[in-house]
Protein backbone atom coordinates (compact mmCIF):
# COMPACT_ATOMS: atom_id res chain seq x y z
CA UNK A 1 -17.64 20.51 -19.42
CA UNK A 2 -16.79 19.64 -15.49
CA UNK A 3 -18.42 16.90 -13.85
CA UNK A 4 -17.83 16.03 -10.36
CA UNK A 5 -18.07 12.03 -10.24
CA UNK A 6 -17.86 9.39 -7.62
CA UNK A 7 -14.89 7.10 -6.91
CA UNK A 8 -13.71 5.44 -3.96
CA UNK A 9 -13.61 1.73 -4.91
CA UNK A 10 -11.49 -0.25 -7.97
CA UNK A 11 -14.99 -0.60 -9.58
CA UNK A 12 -15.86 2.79 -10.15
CA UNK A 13 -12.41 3.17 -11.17
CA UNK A 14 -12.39 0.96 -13.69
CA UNK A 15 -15.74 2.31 -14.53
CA UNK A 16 -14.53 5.52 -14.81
CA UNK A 17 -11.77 4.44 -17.22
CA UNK A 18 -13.95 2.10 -19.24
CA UNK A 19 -16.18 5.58 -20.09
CA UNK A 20 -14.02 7.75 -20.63
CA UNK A 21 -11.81 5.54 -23.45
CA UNK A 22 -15.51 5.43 -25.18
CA UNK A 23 -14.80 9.66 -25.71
CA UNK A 24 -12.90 10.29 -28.62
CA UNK A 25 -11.74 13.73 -27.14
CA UNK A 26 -9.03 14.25 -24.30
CA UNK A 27 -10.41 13.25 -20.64
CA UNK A 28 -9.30 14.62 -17.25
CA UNK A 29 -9.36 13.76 -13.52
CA UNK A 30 -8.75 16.62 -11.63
CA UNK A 31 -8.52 16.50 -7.84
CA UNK A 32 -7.15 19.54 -6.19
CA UNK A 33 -3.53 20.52 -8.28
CA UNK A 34 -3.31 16.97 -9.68
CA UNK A 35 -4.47 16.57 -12.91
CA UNK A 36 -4.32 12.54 -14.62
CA UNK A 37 -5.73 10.89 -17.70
CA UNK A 38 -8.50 9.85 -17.07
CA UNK A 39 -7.93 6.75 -19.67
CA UNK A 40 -5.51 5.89 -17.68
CA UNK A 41 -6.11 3.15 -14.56
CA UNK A 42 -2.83 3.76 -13.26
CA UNK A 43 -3.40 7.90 -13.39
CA UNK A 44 -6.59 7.52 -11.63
CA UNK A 45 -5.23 5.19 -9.31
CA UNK A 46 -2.48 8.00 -8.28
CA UNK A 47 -4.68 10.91 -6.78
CA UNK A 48 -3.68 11.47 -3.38
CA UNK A 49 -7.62 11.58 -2.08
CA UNK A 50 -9.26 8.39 -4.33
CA UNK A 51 -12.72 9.03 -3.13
CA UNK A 52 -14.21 11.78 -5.63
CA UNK A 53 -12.98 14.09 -8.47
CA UNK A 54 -13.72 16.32 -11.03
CA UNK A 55 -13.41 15.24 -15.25
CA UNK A 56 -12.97 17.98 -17.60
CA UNK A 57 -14.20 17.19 -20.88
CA UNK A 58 -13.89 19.97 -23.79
CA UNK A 59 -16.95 18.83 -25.53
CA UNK A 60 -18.85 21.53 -28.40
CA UNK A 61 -22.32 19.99 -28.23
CA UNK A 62 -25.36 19.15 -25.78
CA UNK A 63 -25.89 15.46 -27.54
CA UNK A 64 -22.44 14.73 -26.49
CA UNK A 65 -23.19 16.40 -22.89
CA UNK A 66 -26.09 13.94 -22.07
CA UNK A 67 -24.87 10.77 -23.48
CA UNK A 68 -21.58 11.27 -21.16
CA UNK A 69 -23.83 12.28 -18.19
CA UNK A 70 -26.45 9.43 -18.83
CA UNK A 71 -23.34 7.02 -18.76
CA UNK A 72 -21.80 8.42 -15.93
CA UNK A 73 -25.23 8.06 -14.00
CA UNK A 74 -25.97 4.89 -14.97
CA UNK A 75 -22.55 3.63 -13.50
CA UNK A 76 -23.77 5.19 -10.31
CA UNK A 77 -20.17 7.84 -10.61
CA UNK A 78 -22.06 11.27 -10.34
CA UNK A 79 -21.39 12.58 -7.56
CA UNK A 80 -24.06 13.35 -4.58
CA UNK A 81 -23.40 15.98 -1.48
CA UNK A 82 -25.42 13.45 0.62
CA UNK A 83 -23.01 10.54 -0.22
CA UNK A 84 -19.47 12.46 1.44
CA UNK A 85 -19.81 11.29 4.59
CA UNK A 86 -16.78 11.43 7.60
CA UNK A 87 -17.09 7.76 8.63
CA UNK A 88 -16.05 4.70 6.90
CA UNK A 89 -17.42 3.26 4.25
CA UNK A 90 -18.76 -0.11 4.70
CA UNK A 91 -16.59 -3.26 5.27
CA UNK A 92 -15.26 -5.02 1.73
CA UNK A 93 -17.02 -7.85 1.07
CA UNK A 94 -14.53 -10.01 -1.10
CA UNK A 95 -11.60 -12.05 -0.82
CA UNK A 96 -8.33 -10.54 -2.32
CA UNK A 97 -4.68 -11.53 -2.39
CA UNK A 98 -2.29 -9.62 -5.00
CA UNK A 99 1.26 -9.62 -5.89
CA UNK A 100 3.83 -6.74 -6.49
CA UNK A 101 6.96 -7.10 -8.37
CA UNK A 102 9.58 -4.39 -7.74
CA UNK A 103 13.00 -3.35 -8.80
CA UNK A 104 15.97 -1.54 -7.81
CA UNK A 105 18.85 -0.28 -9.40
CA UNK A 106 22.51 0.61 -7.58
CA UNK A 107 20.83 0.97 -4.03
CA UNK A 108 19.90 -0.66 -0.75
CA UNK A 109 16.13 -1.72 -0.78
CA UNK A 110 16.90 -2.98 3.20
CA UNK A 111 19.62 -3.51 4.95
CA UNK A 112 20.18 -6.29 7.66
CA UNK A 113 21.47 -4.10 11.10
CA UNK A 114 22.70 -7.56 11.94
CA UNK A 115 25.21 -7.45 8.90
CA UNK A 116 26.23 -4.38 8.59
CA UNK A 117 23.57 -3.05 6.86
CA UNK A 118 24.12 -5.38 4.07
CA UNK A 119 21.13 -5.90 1.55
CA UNK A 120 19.53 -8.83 2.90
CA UNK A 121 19.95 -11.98 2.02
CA UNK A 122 19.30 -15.65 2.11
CA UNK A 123 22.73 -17.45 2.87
CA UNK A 124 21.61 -21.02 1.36
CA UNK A 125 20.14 -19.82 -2.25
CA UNK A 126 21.67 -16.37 -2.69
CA UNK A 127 18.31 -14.66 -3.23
CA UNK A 128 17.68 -11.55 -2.01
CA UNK A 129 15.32 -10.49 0.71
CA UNK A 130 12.78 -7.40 1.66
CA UNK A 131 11.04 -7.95 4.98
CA UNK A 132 7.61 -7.39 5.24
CA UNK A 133 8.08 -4.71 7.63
CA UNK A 134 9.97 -2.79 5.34
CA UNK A 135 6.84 -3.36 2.91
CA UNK A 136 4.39 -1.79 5.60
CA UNK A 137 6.86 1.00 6.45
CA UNK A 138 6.35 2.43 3.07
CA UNK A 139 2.89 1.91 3.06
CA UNK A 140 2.22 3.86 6.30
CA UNK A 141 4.45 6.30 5.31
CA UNK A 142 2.71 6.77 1.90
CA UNK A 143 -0.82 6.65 3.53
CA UNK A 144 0.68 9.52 5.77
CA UNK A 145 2.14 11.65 3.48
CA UNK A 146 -1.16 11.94 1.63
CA UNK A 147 -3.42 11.87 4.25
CA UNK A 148 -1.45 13.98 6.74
CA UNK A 149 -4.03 15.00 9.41
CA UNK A 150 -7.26 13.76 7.96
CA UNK A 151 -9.43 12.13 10.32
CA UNK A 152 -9.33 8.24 10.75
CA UNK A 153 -5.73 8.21 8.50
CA UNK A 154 -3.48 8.69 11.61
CA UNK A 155 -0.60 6.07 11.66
CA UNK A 156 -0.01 4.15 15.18
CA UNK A 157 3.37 2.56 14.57
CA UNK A 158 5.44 5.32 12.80
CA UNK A 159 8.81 7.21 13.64
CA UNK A 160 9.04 9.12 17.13
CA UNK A 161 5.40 7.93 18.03
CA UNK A 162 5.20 6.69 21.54
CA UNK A 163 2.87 3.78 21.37
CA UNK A 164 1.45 4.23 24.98
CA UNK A 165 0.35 7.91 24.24
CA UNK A 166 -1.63 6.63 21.00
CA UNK A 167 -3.20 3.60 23.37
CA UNK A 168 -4.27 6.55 26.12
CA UNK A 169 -6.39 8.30 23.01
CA UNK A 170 -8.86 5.11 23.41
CA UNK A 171 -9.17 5.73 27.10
CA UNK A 172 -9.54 9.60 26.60
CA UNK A 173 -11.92 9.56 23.93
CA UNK A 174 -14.18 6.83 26.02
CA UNK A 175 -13.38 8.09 29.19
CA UNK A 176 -11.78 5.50 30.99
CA UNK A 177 -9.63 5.39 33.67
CA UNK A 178 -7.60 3.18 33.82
CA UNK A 179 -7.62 2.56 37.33
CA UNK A 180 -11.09 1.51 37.10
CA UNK A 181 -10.76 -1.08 34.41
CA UNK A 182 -11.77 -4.08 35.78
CA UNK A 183 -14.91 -2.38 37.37
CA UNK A 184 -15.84 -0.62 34.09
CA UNK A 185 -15.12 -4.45 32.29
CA UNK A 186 -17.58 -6.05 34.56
CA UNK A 187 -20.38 -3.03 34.02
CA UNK A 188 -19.85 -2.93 30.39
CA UNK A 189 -19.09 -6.44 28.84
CA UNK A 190 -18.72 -4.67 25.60
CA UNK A 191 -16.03 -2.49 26.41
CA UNK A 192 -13.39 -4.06 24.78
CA UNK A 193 -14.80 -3.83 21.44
CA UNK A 194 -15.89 0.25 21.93
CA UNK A 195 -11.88 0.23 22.96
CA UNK A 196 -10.94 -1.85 19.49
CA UNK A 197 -12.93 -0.35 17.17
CA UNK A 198 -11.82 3.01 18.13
CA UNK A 199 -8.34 1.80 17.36
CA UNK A 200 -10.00 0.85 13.91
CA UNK A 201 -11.97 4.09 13.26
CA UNK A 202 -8.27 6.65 14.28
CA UNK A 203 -5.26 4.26 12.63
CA UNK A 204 -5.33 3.18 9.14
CA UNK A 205 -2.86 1.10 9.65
CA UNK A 206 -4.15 -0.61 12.86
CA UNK A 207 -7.32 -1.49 10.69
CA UNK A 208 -5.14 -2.66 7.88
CA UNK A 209 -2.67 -4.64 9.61
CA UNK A 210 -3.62 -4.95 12.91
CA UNK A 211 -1.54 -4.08 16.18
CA UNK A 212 -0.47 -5.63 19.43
CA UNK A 213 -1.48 -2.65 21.71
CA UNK A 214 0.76 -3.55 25.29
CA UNK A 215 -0.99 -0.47 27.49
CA UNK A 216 -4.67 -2.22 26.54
CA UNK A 217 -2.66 -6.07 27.01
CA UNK A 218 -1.30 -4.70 30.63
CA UNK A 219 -4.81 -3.57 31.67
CA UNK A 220 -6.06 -7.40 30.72
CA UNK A 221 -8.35 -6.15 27.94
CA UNK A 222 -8.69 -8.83 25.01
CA UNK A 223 -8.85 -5.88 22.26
CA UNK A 224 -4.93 -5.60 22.90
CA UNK A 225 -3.76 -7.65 20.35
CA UNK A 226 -5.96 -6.93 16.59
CA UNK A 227 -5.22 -9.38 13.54
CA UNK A 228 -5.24 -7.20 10.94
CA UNK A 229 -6.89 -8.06 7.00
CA UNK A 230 -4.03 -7.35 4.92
CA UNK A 231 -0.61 -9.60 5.34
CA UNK A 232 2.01 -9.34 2.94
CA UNK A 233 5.04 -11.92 2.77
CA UNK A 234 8.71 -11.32 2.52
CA UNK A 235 9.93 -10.56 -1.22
CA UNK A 236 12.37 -12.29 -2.64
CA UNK A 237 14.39 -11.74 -5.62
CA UNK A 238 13.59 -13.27 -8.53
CA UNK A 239 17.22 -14.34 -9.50
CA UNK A 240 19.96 -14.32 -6.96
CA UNK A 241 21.92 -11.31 -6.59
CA UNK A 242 25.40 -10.44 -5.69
CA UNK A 243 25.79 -7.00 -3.05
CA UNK A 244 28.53 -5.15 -3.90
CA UNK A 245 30.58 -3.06 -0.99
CA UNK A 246 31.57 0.08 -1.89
CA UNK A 247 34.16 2.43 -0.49
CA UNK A 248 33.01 6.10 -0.15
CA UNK A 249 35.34 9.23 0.98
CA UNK A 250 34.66 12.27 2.82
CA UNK A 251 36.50 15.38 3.09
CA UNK A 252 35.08 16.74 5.95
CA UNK A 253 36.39 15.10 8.99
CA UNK A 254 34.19 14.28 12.69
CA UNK A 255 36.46 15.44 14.99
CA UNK A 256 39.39 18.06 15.54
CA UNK A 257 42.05 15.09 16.30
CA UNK A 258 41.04 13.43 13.08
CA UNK A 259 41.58 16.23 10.95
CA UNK A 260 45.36 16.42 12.26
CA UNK A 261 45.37 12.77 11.46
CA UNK A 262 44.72 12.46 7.84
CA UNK A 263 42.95 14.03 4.55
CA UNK A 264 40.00 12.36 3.67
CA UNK A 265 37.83 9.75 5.80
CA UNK A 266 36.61 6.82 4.43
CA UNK A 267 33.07 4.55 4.74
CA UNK A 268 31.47 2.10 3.12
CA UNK A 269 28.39 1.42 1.45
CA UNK A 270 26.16 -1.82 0.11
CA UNK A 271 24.60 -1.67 -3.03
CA UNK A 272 22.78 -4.09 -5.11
CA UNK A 273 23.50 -3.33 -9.12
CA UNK A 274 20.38 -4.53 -10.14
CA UNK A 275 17.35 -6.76 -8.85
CA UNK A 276 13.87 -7.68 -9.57
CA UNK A 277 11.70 -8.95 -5.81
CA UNK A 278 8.69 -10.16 -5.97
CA UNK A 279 5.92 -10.04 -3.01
CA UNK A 280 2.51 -11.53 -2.17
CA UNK A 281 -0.22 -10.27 -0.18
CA UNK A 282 -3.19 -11.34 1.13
CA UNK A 283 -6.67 -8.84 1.97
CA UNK A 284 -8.85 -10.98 4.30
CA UNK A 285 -12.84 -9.84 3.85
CA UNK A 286 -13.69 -11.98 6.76
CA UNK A 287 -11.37 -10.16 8.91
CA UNK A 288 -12.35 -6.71 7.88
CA UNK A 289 -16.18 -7.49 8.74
CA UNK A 290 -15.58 -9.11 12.14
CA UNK A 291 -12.58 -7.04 13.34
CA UNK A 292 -11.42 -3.83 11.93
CA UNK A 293 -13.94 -2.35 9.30
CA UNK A 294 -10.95 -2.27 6.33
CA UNK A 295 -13.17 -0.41 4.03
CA UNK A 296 -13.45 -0.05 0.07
CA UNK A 297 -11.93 3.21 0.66
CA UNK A 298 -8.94 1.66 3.01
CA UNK A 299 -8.94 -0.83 -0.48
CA UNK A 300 -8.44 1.58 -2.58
CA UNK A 301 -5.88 3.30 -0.79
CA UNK A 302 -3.51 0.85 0.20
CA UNK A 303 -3.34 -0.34 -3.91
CA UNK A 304 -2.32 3.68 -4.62
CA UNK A 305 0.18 3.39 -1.85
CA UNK A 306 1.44 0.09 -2.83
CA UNK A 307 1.63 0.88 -6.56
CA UNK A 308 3.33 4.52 -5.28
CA UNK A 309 5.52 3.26 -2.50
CA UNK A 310 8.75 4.19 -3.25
CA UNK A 311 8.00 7.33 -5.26
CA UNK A 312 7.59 9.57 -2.02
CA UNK A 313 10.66 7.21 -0.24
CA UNK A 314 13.97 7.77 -2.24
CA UNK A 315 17.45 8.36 -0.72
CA UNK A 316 21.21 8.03 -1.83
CA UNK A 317 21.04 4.65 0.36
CA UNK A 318 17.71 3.08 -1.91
CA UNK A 319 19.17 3.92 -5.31
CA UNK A 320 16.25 3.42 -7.82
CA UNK A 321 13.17 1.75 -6.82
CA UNK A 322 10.17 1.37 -8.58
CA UNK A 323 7.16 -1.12 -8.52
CA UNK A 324 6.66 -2.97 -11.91
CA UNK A 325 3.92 -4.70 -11.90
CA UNK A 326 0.85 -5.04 -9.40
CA UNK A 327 -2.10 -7.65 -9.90
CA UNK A 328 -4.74 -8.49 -7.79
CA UNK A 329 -7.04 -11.31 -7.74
CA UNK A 330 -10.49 -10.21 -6.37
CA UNK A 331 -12.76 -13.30 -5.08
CA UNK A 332 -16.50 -13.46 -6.19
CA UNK A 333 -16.85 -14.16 -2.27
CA UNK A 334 -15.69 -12.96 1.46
CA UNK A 335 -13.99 -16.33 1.70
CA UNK A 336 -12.66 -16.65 -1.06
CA UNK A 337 -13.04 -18.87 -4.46
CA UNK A 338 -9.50 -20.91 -4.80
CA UNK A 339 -6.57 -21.17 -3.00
CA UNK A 340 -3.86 -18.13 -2.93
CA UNK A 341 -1.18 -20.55 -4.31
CA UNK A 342 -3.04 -21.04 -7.97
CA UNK A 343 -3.64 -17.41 -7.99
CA UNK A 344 0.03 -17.00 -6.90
CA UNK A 345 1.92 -19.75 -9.74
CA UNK A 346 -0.29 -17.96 -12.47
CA UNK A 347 2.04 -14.40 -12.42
CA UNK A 348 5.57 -15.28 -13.82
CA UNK A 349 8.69 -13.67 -15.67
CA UNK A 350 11.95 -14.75 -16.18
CA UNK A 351 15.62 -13.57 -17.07
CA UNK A 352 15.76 -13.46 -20.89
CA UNK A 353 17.73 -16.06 -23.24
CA UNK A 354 20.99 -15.06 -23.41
CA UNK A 355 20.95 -12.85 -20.07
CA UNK A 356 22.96 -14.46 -17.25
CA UNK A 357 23.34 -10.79 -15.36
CA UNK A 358 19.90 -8.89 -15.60
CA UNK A 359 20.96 -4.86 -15.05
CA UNK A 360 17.31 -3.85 -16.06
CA UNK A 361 13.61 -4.60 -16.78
CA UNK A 362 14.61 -4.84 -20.04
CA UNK A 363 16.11 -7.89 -19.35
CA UNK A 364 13.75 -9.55 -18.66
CA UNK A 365 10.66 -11.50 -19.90
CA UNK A 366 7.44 -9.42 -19.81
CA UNK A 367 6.06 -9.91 -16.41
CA UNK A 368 2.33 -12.21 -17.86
CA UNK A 369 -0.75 -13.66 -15.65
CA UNK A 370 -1.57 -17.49 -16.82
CA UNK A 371 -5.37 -16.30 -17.26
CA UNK A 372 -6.06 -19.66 -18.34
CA UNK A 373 -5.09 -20.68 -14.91
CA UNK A 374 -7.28 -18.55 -12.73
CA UNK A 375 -10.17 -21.14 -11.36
CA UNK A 376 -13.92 -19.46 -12.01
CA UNK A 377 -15.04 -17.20 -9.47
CA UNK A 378 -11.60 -14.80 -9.50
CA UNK A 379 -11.39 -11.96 -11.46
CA UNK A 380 -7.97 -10.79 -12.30
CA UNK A 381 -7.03 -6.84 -12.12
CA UNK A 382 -3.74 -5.31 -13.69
CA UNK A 383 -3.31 -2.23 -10.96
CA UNK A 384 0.36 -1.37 -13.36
């Protein structure tokens, strides 16, 4: 049996998984080539398009045909024509904040240009550092590998893109010249926000993390600067760590003169043996109504690409990356329902007795949310 269902938000996921662990037979979530479990949060959570798919469900009679469909409808996952639509879904309407604990393994998870592209590092404590640039990097270029062209997924800040071009697609679109702006400013005191949420509706990530536009700053327009929803912090290592420099040889050589000079050329490279970082993030509902329009689908997707971030991103120079562990905290309300630091203290793990050089996950405690600790009014979702 093949039913198309519904998905699009962590609730119907969730949903979705919840049903089909009540069938005793094999359940899958097709979606194009992709095929997951559909028992499976983190499968479901891995489709490249999260809004809809298709279960496959080898069931033998027509009892077991209607009691899957009745459940299916009563969780509101069949899927409707009428409900695909090309715009956004609405704005989210709670509070989240999350965090993600990665690890990596012989590689470089960022390098510091100002130190030779040494892993960073903080000089006082010996912890490590990721920036949260680097963070956003991989989820933009996640969003845009499975997105690719799709309408309203383009990505504003992203390698060879020339901001000023992307800030001219605004003007195009509505067009404005922008000789005329303080004219058109005066006619229409709403043009700034036609200008923003334009911005919104084309870059996922403008919507997600907001921008400073300098073409729409120059031209005295306020929607030049957008504060994005989601923030995430620097991660830090959960233990200090120790680089190690490397010396690498090559056999080719660069030029003709230093081939007549000598055999082999030699480089060097950082690594990090082992490390486990640890990040926090924050998804503002408040901002997403009044600014951008972050949707439950832009939700959605930026968990997949957070949970997948490094699996579309490895090089020589990264080693082994993977994220460990994601949990998110979803508030009962758009403000929120306690403050991020509680939420934050109740995720911990630590080095194992005995361990004084972790080299894997193994080696440490599993990674366990203080439930007990989580104030009323927060639910608490394990995304891996």
């Amino acid at each position: 049996m093949k039913i198309k269902v519904t998905l699009g938000t962590m609730q119907n996921a969730s949903k979705l998984v919840s049903i089909a662990e009540s069938i005793s037979c094999d359940v899958d979530l097709c979606y194009g080539r992709y095929i997951v479990d559909a028992k499976s949060m983190l499968g479901v959570l891995s489709l490249p398009d999260f809004a809809y798919g298709e279960l496959q469900i080898p069931v033998e009679t027509e009892e077991e045909k209607r009691r899957i469909l009745e459940k299916l409808a009563e969780a509101g996952l069949l899927y409707e024509k009428k409900r695909r639509r090309n715009k956004m879904s609405e704005p989210i309407k709670n509070r989240y904040e999350f965090v993600v604990l990665f690890d990596v393994e012989n590689g470089n998870p960022n390098g510091d240009p100002d130190a030779g592209n040494m892993p960073r590092i903080d000089p006082e404590t010996g912890y490590g550092i990721v920036t949260d640039v680097c963070l956003k990097r991989k989820v933009r270029n996640y969003v845009e590998t499975v997105k690719e062209d799709d309408p309203g997924f383009d990505i504003y800040v992203k390698d060879g893109s020339i901001l000023n071009v992307n800030d001219a697609r605004a003007f195009e679109a509505l067009g404005i010249d922008a000789k005329d702006i303080k004219k058109l400013k005066k006619d229409d005191p709403t043009l700034d926000e036609k200008i923003r949420d334009f911005m919104c509706r084309t870059f996922f990530d403008v919507r997600t993390f907001g921008a400073v536009m300098t073409t729409f700053v120059k031209n005295s327009l306020n929607c030049g600067q957008v504060r994005g929803p989601v923030q995430l912090t620097f991660a830090r290592s959960v233990d200090p760590i120790i680089p190690q420099e490397i010396t690498i040889t090559r056999v080719a050589k660069t030029t003709e003169e230093r081939a007549e000079a000598s055999n082999t050329e030699m480089g060097r490279k950082y690594v990090v043996p082992y490390a486990l970082y640890r990040g926090e993030g924050y998804v503002s509902a408040n901002l997403a109504r009044k600014s951008t329009g972050f949707s439950e689908d832009d939700l959605a997707l930026l968990w997949d690409a957070i949970v997948n971030m490094f699996e579309h991103d490895h090089s020589a120079a990264r080693g082994k990356m993977a994220v460990r562990a994601l949990v998110v905290f979803k508030h009962d309300s758009e403000l929120g329902n306690a403050p991020s630091y509680k939420l934050f203290d109740a995720v911990s793990t630590q080095k194992k007795a005995g361990v004084e050089a972790p080299r894997s996950i193994d080696d440490y405690e599993e990674i366990t949310v203080d439930e007990g600790a989580v104030p009323e009014g927060v639910t608490v979702l394990r995304m891996v």
